[in-house]
C-alpha atoms as a PDB file:
ATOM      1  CA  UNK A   1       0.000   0.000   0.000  1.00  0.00           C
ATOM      2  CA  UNK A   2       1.311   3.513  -0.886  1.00  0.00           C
ATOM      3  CA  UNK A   3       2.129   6.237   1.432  1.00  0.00           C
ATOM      4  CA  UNK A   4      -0.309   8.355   1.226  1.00  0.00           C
ATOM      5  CA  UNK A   5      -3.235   5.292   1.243  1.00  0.00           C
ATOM      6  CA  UNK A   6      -1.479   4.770   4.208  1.00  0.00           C
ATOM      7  CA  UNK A   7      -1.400   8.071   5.342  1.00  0.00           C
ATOM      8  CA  UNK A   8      -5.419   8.111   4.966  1.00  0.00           C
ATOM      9  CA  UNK A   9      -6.121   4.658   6.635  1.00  0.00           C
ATOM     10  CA  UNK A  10      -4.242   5.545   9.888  1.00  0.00           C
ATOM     11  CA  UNK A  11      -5.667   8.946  10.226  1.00  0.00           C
ATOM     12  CA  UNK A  12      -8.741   7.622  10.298  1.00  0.00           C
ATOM     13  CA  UNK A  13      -8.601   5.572  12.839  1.00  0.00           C
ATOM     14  CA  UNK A  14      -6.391   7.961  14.915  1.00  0.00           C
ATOM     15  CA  UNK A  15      -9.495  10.488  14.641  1.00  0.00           C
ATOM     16  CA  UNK A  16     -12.587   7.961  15.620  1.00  0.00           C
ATOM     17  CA  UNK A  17     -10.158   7.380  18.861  1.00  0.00           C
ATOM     18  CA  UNK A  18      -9.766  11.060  19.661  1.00  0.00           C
ATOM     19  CA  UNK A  19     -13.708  11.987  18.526  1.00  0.00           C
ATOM     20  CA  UNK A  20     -14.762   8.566  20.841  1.00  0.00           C
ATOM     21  CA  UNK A  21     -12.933   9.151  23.802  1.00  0.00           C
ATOM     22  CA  UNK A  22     -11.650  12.098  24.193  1.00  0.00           C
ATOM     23  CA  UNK A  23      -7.692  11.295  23.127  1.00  0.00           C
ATOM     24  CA  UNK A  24      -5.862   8.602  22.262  1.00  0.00           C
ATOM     25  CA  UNK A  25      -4.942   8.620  19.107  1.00  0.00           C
ATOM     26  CA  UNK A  26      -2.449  10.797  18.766  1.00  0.00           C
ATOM     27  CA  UNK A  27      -0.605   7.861  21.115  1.00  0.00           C
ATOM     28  CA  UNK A  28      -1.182   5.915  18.026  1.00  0.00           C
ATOM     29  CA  UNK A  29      -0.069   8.759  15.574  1.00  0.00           C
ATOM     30  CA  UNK A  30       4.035   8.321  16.392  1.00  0.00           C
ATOM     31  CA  UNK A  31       3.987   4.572  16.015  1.00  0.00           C
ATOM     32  CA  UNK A  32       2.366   4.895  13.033  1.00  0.00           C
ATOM     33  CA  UNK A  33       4.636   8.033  11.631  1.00  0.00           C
ATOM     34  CA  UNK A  34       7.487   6.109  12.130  1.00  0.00           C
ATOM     35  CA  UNK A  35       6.956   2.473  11.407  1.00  0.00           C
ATOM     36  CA  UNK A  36       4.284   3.039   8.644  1.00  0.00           C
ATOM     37  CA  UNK A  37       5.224   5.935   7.168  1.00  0.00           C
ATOM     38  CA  UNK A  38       9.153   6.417   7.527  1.00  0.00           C
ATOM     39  CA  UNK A  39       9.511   9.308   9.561  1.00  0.00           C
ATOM     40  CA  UNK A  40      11.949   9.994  12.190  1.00  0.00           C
ATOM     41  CA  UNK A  41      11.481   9.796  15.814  1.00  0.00           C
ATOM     42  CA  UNK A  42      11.930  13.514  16.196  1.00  0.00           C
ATOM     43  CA  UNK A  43      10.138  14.741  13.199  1.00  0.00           C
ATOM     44  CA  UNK A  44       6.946  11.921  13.939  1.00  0.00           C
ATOM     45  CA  UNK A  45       6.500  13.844  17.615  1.00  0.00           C
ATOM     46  CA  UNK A  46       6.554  16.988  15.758  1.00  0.00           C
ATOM     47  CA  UNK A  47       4.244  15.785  12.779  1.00  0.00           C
ATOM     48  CA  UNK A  48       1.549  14.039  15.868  1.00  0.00           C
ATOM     49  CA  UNK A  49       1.299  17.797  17.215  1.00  0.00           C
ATOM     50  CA  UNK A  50       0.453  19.546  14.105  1.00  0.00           C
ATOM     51  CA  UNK A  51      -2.259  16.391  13.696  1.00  0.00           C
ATOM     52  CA  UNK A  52      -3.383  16.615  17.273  1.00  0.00           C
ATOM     53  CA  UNK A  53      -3.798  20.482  17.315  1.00  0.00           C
ATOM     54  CA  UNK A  54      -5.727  20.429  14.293  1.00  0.00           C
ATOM     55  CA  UNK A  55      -8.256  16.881  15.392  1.00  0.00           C
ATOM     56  CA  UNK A  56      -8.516  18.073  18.868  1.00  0.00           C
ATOM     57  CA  UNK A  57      -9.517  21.794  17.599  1.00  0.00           C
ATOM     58  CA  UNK A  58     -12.431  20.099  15.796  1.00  0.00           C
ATOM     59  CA  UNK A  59     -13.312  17.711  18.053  1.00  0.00           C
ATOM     60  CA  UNK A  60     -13.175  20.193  20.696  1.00  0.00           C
ATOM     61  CA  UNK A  61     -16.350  22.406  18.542  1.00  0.00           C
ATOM     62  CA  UNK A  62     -18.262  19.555  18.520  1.00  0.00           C
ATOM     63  CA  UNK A  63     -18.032  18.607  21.982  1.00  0.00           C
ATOM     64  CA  UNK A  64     -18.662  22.357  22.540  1.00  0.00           C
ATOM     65  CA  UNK A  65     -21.839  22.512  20.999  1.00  0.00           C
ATOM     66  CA  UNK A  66     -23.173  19.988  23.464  1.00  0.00           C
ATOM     67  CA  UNK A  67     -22.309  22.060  26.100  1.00  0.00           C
ATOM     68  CA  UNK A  68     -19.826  19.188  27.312  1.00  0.00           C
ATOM     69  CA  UNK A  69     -17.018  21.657  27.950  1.00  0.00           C
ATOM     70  CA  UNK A  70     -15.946  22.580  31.080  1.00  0.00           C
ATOM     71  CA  UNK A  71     -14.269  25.825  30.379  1.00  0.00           C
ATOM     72  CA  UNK A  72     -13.158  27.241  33.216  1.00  0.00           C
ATOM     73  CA  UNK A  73     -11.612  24.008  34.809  1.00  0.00           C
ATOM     74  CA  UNK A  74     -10.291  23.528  31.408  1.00  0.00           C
ATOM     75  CA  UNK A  75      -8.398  26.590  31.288  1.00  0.00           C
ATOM     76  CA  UNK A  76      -7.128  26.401  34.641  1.00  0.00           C
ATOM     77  CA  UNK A  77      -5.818  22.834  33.628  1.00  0.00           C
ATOM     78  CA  UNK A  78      -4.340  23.613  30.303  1.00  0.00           C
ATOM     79  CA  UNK A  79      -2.852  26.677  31.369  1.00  0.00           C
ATOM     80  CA  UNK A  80      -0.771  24.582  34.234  1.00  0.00           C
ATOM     81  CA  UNK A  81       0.533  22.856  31.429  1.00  0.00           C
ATOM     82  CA  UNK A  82       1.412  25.539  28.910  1.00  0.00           C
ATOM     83  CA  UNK A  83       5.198  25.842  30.518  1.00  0.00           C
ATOM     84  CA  UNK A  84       5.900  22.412  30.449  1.00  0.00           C
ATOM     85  CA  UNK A  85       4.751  21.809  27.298  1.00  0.00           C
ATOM     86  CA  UNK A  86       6.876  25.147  25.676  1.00  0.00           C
ATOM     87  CA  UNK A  87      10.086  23.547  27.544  1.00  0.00           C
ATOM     88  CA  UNK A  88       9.527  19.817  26.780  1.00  0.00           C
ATOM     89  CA  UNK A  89       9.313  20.607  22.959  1.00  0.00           C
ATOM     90  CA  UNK A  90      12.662  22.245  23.439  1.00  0.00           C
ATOM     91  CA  UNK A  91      14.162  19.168  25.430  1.00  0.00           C
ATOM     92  CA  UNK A  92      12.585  16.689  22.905  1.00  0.00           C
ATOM     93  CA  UNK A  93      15.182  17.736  20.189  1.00  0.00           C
ATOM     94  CA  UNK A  94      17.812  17.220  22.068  1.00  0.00           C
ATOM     95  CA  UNK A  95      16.953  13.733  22.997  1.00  0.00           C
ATOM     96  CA  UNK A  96      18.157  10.314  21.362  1.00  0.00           C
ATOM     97  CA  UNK A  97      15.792   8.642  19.266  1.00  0.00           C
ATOM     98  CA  UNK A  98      16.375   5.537  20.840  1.00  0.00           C
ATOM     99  CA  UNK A  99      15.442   7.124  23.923  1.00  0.00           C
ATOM    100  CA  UNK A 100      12.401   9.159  22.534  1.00  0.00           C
ATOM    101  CA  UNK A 101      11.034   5.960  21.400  1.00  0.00           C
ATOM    102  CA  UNK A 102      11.551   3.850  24.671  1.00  0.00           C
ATOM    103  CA  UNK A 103      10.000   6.509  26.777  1.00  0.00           C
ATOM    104  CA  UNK A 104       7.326   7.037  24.345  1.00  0.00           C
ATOM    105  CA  UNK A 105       6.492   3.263  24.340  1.00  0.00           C
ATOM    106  CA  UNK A 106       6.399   3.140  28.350  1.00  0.00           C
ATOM    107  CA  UNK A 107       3.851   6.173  28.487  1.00  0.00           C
ATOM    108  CA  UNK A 108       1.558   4.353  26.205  1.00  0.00           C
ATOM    109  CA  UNK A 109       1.880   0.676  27.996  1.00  0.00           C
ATOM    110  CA  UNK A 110       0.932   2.682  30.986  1.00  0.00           C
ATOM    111  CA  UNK A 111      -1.640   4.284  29.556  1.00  0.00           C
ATOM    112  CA  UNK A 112      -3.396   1.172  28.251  1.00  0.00           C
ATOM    113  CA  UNK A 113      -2.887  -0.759  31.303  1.00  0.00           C
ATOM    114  CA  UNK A 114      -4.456   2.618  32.994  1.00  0.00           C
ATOM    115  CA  UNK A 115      -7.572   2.543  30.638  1.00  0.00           C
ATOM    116  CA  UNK A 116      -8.163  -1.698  31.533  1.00  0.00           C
ATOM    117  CA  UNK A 117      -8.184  -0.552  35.265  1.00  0.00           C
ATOM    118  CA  UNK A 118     -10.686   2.198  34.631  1.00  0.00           C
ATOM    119  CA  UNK A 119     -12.854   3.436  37.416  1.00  0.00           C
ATOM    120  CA  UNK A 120     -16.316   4.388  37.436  1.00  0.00           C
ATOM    121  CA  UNK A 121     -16.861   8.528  36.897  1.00  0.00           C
ATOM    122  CA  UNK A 122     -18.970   9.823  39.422  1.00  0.00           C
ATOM    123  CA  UNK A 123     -22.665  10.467  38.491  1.00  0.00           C
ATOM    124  CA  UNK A 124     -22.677  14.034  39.379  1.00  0.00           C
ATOM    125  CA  UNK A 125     -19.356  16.699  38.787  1.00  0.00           C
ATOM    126  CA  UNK A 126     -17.399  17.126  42.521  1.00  0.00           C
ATOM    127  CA  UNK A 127     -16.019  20.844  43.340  1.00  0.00           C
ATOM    128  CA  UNK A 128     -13.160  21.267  41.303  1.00  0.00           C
ATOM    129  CA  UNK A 129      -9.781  21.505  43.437  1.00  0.00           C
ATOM    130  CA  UNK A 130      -7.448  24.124  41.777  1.00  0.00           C
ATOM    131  CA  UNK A 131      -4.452  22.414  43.531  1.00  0.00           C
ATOM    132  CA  UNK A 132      -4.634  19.239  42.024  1.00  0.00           C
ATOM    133  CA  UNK A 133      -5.763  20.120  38.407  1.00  0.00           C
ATOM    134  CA  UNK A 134      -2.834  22.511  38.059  1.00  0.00           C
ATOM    135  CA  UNK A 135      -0.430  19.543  39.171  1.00  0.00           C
ATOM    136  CA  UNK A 136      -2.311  16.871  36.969  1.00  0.00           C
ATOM    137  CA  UNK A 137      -2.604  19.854  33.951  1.00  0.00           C
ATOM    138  CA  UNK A 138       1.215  20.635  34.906  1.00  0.00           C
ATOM    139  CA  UNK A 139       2.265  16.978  34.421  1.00  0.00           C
ATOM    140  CA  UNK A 140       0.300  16.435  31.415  1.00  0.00           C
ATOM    141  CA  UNK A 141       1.613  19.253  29.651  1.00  0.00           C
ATOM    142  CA  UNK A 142       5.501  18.184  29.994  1.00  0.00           C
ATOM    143  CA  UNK A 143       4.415  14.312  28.475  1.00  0.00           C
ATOM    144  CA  UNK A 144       2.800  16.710  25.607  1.00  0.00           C
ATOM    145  CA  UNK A 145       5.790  18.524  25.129  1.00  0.00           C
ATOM    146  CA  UNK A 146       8.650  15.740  25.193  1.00  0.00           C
ATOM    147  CA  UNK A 147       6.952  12.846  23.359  1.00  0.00           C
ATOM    148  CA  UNK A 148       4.391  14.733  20.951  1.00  0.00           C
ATOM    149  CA  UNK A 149       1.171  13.152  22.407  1.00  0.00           C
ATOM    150  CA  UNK A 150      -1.933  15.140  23.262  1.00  0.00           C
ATOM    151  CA  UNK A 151      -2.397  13.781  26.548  1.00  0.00           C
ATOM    152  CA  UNK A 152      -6.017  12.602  26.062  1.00  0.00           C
ATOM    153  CA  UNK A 153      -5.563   8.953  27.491  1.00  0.00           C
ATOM    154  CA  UNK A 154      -4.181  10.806  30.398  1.00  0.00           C
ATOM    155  CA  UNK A 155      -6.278  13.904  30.708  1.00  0.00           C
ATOM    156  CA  UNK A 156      -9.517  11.889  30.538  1.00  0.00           C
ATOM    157  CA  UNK A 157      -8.577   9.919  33.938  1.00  0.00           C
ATOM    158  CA  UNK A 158      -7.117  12.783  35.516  1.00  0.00           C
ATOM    159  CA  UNK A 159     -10.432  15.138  34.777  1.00  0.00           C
ATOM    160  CA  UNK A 160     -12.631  12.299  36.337  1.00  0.00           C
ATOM    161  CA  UNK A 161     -10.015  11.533  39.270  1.00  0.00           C
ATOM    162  CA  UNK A 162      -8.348  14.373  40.452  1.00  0.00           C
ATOM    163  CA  UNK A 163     -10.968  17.424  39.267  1.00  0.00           C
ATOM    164  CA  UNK A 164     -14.181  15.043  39.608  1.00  0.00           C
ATOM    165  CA  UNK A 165     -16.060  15.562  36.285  1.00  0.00           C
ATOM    166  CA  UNK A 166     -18.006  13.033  34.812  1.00  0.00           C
ATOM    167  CA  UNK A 167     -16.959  11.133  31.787  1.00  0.00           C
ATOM    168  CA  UNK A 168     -18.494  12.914  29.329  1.00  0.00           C
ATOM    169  CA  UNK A 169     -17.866  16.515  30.425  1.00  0.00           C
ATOM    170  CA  UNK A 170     -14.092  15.307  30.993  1.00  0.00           C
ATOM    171  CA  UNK A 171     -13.714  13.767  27.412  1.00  0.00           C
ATOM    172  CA  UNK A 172     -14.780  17.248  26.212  1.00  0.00           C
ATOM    173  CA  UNK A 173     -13.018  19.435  28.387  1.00  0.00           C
ATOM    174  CA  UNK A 174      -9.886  17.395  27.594  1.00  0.00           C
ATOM    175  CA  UNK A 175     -10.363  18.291  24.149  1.00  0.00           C
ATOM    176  CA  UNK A 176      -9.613  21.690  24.991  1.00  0.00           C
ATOM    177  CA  UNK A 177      -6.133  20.940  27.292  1.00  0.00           C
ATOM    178  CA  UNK A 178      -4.745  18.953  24.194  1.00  0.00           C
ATOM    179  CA  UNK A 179      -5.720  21.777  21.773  1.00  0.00           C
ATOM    180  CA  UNK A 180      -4.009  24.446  23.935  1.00  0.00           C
ATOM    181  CA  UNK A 181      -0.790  21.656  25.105  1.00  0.00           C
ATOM    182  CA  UNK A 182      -0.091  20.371  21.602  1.00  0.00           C
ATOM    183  CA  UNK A 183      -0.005  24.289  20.380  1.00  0.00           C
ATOM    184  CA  UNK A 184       2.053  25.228  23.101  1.00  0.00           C
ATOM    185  CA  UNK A 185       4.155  22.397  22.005  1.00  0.00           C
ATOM    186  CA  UNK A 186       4.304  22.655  18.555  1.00  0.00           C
ATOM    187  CA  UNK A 187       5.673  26.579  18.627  1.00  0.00           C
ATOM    188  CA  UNK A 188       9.201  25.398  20.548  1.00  0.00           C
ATOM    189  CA  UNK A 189       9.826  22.758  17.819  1.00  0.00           C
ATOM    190  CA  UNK A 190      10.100  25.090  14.304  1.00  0.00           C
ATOM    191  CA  UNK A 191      13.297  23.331  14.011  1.00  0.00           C
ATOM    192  CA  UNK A 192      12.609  20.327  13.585  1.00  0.00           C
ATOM    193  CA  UNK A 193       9.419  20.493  10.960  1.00  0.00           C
ATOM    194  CA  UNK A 194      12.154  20.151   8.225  1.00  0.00           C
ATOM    195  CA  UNK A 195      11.567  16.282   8.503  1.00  0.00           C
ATOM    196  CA  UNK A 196       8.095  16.328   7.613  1.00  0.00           C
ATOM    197  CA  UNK A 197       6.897  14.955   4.692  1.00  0.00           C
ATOM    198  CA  UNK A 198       3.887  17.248   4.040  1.00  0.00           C
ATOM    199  CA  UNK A 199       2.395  15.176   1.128  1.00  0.00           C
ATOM    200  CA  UNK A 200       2.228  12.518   3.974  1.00  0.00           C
ATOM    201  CA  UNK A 201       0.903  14.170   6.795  1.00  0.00           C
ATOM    202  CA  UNK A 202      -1.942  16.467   4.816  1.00  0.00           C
ATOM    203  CA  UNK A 203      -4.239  13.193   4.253  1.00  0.00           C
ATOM    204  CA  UNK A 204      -3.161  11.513   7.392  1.00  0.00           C
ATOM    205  CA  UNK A 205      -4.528  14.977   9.221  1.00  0.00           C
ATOM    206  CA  UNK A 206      -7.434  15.401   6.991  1.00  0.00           C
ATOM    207  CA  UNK A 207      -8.872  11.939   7.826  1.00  0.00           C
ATOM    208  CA  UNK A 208      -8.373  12.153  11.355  1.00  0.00           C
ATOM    209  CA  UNK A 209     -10.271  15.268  11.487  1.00  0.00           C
ATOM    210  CA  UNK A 210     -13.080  13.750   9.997  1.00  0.00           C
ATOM    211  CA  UNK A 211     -12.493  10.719  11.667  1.00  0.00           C
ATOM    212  CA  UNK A 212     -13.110  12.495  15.088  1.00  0.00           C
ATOM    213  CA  UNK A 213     -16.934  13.475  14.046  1.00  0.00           C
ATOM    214  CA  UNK A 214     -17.725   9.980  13.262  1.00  0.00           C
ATOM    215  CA  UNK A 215     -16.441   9.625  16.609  1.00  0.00           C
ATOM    216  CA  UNK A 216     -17.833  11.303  18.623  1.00  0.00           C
ATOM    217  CA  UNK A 217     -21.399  10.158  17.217  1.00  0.00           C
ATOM    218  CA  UNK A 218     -20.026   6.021  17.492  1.00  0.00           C
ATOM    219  CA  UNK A 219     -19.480   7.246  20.960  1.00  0.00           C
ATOM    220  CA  UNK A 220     -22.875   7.961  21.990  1.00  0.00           C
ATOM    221  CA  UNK A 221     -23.626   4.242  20.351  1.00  0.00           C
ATOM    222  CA  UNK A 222     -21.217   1.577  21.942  1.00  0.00           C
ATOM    223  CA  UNK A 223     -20.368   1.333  24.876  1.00  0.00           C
ATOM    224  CA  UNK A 224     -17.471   3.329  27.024  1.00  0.00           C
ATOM    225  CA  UNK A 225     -15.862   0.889  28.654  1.00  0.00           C
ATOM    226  CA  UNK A 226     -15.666  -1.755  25.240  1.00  0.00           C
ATOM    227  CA  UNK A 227     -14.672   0.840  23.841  1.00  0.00           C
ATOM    228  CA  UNK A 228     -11.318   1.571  26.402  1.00  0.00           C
ATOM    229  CA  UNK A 229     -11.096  -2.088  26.299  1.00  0.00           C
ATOM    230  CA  UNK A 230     -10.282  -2.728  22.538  1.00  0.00           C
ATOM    231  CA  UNK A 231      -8.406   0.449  22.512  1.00  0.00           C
ATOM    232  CA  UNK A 232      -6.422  -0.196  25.146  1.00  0.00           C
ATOM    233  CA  UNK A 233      -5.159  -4.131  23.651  1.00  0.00           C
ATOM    234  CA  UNK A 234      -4.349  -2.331  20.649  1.00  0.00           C
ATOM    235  CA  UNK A 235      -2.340   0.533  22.934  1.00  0.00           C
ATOM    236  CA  UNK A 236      -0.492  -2.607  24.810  1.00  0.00           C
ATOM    237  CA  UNK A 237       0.646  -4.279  21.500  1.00  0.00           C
ATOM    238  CA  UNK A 238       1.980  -0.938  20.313  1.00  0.00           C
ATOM    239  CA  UNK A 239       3.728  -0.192  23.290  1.00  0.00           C
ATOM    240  CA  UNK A 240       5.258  -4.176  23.054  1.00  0.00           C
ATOM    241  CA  UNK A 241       6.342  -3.796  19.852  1.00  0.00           C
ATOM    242  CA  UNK A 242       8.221  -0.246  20.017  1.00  0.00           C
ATOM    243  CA  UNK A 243      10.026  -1.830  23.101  1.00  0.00           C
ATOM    244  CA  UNK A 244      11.316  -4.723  21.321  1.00  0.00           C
ATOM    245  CA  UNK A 245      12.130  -2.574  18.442  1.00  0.00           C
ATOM    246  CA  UNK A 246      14.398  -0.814  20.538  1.00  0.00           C
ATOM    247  CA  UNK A 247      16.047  -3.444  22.589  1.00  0.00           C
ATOM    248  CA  UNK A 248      16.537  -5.517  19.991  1.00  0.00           C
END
């Protein structure tokens, strides 16, 4: 299969995981960069933030329109993160790829094994604690900046968690964290965009974006948690495979 069939294929299914629940895919978007599509470690994390910024954007209106954005808690969140994200972009380029990789492959095998042990969201949102959401939004915003990934399949259980919103109000609201992390992200690493194979990454963004709609309607259809459960075996073989890439 060509490149840019490719290219299509993967953002599709990189934008029904971010439209379904919230994040996710862009986990899947450096595997893919790299081992489908030939890009470098360095420019694949830089590639996933120009892919997430633009499918979280959208998926973000969407959610928005269903009033399933918390904005306030959202901003205090994402703005916690802004810093991190700015100076993990700049430490990023300066990092092995070997290294890049193996780090990148532990986040996401925690991740999935994070999603199997899911707990129930409460029923009704709990008083937001500014404390903790600016140390979750904080910590979220330096994995965004180092290893290219939105943060969804973190935000999500940190929104229900630590700030106590229910799971659909925190799969929106962490729409608009990723937009604002990735962003922050993406404007420290202008250096290294010269890797990018645009006639790559143009289809693979366009199909996630509308990849996310259909999402977000096949999420009000099946159910959340088979949903985190078939996601998350397909995060876990990934994450396998990109460590035995780089051991081996």
């Amino acid at each position: 299969m060509s490149a840019p069939l490719l290219a299509l294929a993967a953002g599709a299914v990189i934008g029904l995981a971010l439209g379904a629940l919230g994040g996710g895919g862009s986990v899947l978007a450096v595997p893919a960069l790299i081992y489908l599509l030939g890009f470098t470690p360095a420019a694949a994390t830089t590639a996933s933030l120009i892919l997430v910024t633009a499918t979280s954007a959208t998926a973000l209106y969407a959610h928005a329109r269903d009033g399933q954005v918390h904005w306030r808690t959202g901003a205090l969140f994402a703005a916690a993160g802004l810093l991190p994200a700015a100076l993990g972009g700049l430490v990023a380029g300066r990092l092995p790829p070997a290294l890049l990789t193996g780090a990148f492959a532990l986040v996401a095998a925690a991740a999935s094994l994070r999603m199997f042990r899911h707990a129930p969201a409460p029923e009704d949102d709990r008083p937001v604690r500014p404390n903790r959401a600016a140390a979750a939004g904080a910590g979220l915003g330096a994995v965004t900046g180092v290893l290219g990934v939105g943060g969804g399949f973190l935000a999500v259980p940190a929104l229900v968690g630590a700030v106590g919103l229910r799971m659909r109000a925190a799969v929106g609201t962490s729409l608009l964290v990723i937009t604002a992390n990735s962003l922050a992200a993406l404007l420290t690493r202008g250096g290294s965009a010269h890797g990018i194979d645009w006639a790559v990454l143009a289809p693979f963004t366009g199909t996630a974006i509308l990849g996310a709609w259909d999402g977000k309607r096949l999420a009000a259809r099946v159910s959340g948690g088979a949903l985190r459960r078939v996601f998350a075996s397909v995060l876990l073989a990934v994450a396998a495979f990109m460590l035995i890439d780089v051991i081996a």
